[in-house]
N, C-alpha and C. Protein backbone atom coordinates (compact mmCIF):
# COMPACT_ATOMS: atom_id res chain seq x y z
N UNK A 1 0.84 -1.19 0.00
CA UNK A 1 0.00 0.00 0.00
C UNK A 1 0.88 1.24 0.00
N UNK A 2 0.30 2.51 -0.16
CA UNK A 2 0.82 3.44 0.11
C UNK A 2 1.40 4.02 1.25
N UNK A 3 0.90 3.64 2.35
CA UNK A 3 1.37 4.12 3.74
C UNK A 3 2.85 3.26 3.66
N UNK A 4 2.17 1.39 3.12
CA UNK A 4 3.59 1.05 3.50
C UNK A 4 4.63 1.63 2.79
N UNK A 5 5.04 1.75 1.77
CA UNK A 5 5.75 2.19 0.96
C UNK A 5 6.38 3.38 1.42
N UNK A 6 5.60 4.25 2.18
CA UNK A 6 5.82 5.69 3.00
C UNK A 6 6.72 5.09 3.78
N UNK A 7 6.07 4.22 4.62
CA UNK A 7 7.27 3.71 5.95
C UNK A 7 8.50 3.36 5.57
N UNK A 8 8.41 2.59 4.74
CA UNK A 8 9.54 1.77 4.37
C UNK A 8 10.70 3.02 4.09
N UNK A 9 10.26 3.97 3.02
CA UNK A 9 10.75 4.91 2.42
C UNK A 9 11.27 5.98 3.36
N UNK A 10 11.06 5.99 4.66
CA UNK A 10 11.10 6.10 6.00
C UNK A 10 12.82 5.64 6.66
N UNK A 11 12.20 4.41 6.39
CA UNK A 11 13.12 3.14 7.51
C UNK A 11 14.71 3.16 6.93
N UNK A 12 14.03 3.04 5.47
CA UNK A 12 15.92 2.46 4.54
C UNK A 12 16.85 3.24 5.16
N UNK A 13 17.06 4.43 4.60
CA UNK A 13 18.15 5.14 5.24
C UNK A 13 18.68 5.09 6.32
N UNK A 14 17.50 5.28 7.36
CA UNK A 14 18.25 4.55 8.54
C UNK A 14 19.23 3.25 8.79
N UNK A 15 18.76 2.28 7.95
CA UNK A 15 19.15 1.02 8.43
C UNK A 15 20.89 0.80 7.30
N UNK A 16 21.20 1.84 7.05
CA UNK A 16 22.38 1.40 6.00
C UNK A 16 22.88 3.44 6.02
N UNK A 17 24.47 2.90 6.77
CA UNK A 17 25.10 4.09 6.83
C UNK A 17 25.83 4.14 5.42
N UNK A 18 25.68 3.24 4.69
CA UNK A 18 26.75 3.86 3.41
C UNK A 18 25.92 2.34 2.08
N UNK A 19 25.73 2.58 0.84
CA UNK A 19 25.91 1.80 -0.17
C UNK A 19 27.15 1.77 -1.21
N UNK A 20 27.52 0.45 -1.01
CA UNK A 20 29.01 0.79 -1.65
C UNK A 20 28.45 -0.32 -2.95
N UNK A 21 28.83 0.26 -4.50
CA UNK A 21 28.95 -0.14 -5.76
C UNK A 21 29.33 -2.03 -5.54
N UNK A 22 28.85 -2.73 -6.36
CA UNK A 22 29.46 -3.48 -6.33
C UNK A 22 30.30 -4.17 -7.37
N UNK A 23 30.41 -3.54 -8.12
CA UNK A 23 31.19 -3.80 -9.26
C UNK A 23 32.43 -3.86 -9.30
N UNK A 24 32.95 -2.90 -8.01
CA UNK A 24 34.69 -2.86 -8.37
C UNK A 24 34.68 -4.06 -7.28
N UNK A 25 33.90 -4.79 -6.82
CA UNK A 25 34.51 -6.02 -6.01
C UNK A 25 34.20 -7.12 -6.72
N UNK A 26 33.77 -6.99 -7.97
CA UNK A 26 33.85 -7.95 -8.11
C UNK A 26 35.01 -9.21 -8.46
N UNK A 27 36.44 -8.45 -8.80
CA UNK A 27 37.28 -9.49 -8.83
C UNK A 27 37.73 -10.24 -7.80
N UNK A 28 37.34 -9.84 -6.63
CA UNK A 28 37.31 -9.95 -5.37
C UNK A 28 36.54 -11.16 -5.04
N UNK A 29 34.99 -10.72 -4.98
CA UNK A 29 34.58 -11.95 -4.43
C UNK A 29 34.53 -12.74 -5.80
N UNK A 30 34.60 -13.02 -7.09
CA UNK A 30 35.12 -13.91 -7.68
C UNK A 30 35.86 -14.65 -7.12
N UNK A 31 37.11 -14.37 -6.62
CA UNK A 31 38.27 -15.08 -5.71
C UNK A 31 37.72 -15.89 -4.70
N UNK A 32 36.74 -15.34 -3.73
CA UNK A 32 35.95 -15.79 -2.23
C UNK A 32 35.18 -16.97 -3.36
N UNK A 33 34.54 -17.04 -4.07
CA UNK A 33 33.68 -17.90 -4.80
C UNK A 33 34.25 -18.93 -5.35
N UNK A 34 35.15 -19.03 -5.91
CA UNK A 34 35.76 -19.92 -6.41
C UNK A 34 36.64 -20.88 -5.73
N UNK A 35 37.29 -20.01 -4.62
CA UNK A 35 38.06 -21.28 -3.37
C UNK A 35 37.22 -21.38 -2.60
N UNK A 36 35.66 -21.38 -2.26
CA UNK A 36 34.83 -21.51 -1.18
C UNK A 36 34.01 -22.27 -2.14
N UNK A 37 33.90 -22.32 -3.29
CA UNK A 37 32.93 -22.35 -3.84
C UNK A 37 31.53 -22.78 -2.90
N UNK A 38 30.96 -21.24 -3.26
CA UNK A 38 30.01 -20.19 -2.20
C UNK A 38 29.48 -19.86 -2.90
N UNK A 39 28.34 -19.28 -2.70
CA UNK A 39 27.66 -18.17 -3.25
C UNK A 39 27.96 -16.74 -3.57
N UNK A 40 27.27 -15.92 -4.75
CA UNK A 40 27.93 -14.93 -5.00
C UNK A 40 28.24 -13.73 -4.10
N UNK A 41 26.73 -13.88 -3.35
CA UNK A 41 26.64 -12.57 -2.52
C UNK A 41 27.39 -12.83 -1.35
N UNK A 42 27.82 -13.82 -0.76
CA UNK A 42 28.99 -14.14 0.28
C UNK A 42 30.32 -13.61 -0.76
N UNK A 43 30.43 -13.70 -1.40
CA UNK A 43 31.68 -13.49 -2.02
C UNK A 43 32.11 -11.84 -1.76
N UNK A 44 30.74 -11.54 -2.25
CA UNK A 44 30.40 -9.90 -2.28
C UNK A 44 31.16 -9.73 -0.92
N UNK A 45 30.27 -9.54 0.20
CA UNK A 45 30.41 -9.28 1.13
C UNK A 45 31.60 -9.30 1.95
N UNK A 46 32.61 -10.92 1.50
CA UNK A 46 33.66 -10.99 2.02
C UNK A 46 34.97 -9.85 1.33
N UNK A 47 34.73 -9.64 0.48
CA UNK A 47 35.48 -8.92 -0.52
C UNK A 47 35.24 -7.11 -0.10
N UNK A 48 34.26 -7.15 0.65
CA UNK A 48 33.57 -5.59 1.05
C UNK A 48 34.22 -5.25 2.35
N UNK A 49 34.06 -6.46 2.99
CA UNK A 49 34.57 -6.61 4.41
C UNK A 49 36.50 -6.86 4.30
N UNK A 50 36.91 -7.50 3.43
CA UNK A 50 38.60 -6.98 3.29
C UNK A 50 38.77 -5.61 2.53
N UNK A 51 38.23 -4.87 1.82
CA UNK A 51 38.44 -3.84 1.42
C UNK A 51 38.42 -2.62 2.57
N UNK A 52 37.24 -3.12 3.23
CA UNK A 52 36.83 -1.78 4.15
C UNK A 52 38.21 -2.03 5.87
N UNK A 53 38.49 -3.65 5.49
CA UNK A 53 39.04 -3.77 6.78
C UNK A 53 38.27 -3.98 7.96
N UNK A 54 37.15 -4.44 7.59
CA UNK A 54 35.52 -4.53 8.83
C UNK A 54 35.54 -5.90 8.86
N UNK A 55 34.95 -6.02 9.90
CA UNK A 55 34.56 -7.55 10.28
C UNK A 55 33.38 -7.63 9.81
N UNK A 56 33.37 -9.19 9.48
CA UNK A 56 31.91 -9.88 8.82
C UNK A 56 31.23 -10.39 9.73
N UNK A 57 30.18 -10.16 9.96
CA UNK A 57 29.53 -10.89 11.37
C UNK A 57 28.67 -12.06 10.55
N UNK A 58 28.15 -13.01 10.72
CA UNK A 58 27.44 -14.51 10.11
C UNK A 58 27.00 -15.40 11.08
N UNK A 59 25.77 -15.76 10.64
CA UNK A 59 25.58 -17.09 11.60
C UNK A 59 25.51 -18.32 10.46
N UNK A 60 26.01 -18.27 8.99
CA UNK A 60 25.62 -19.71 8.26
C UNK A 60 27.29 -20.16 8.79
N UNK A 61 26.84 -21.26 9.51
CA UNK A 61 27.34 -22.23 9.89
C UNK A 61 28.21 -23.01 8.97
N UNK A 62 27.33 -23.04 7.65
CA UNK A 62 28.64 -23.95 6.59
C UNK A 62 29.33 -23.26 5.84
N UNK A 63 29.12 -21.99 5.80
CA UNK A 63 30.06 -20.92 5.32
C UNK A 63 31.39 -20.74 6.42
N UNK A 64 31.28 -20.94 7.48
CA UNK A 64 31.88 -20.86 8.56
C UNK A 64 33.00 -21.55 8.75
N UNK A 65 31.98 -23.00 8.46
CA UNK A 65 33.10 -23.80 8.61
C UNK A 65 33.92 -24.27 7.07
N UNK A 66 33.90 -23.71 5.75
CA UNK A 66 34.91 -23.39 5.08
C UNK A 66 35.71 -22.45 5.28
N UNK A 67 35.16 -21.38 5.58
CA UNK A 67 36.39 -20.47 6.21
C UNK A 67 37.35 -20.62 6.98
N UNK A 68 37.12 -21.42 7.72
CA UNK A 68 37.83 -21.83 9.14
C UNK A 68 39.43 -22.29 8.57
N UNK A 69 39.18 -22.93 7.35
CA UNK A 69 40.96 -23.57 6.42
C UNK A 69 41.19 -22.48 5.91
N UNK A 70 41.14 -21.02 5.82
CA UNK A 70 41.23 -20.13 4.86
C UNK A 70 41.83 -19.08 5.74
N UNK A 71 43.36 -18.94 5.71
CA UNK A 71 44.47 -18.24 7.07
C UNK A 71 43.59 -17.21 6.01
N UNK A 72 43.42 -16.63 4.81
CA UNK A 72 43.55 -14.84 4.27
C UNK A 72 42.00 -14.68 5.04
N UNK A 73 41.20 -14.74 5.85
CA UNK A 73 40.21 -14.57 6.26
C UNK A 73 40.09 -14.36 8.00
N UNK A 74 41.25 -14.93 8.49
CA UNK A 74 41.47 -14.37 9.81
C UNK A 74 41.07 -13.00 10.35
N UNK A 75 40.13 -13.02 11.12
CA UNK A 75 40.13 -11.62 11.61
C UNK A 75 39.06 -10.76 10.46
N UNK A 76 38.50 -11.46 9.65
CA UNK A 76 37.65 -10.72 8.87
C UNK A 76 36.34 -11.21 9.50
N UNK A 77 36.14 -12.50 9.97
CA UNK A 77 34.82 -13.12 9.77
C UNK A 77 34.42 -13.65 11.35
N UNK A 78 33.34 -13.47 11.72
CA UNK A 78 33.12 -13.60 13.06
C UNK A 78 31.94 -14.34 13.13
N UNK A 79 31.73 -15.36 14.12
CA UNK A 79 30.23 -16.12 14.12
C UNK A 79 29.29 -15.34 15.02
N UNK A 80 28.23 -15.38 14.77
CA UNK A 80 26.86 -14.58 15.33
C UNK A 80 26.43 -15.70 16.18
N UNK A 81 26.60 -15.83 17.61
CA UNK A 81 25.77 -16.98 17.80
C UNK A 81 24.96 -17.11 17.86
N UNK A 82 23.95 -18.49 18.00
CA UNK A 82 22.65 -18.87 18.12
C UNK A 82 21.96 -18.14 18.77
């Protein structure tokens, strides 16, 4: 509806201090995708999170535990617990 659309149109901004392009990462998480072979938008993200130097917070569990053999990911990726 219209109200929702109002709200929403409302909410976004709040909930996201910055949108970053994703195009220049993509050679990036290409890389995360292909030795994880993962999904794209994990790739994204991991590639966003070494660029920016930020930690990745996650609770998928089997993403997790491929990372876990992967020393270039130290200190990037953090589990959310249950």
């Amino acid at each position: 509806t219209g109200a929702q659309f109002e709200a929403i149109a409302q909410l976004v901004p709040k909930l996201f201090q910055e949108l970053v392009p994703s195009a220049p990462l993509l050679p990036a998480a290409l890389h995360w995708c292909r030795l994880l072979n993962h999904p794209a938008c994990d790739g994204l993200y991991l590639a966003l999170a070494a660029q920016q130097s930020a930690v990745w917070i996650t609770r998928d569990q089997r993403l997790l535990r491929k990372l876990a053999s992967v020393p270039e990911v130290a200190g990037l990726v953090r589990p959310l617990a249950p």
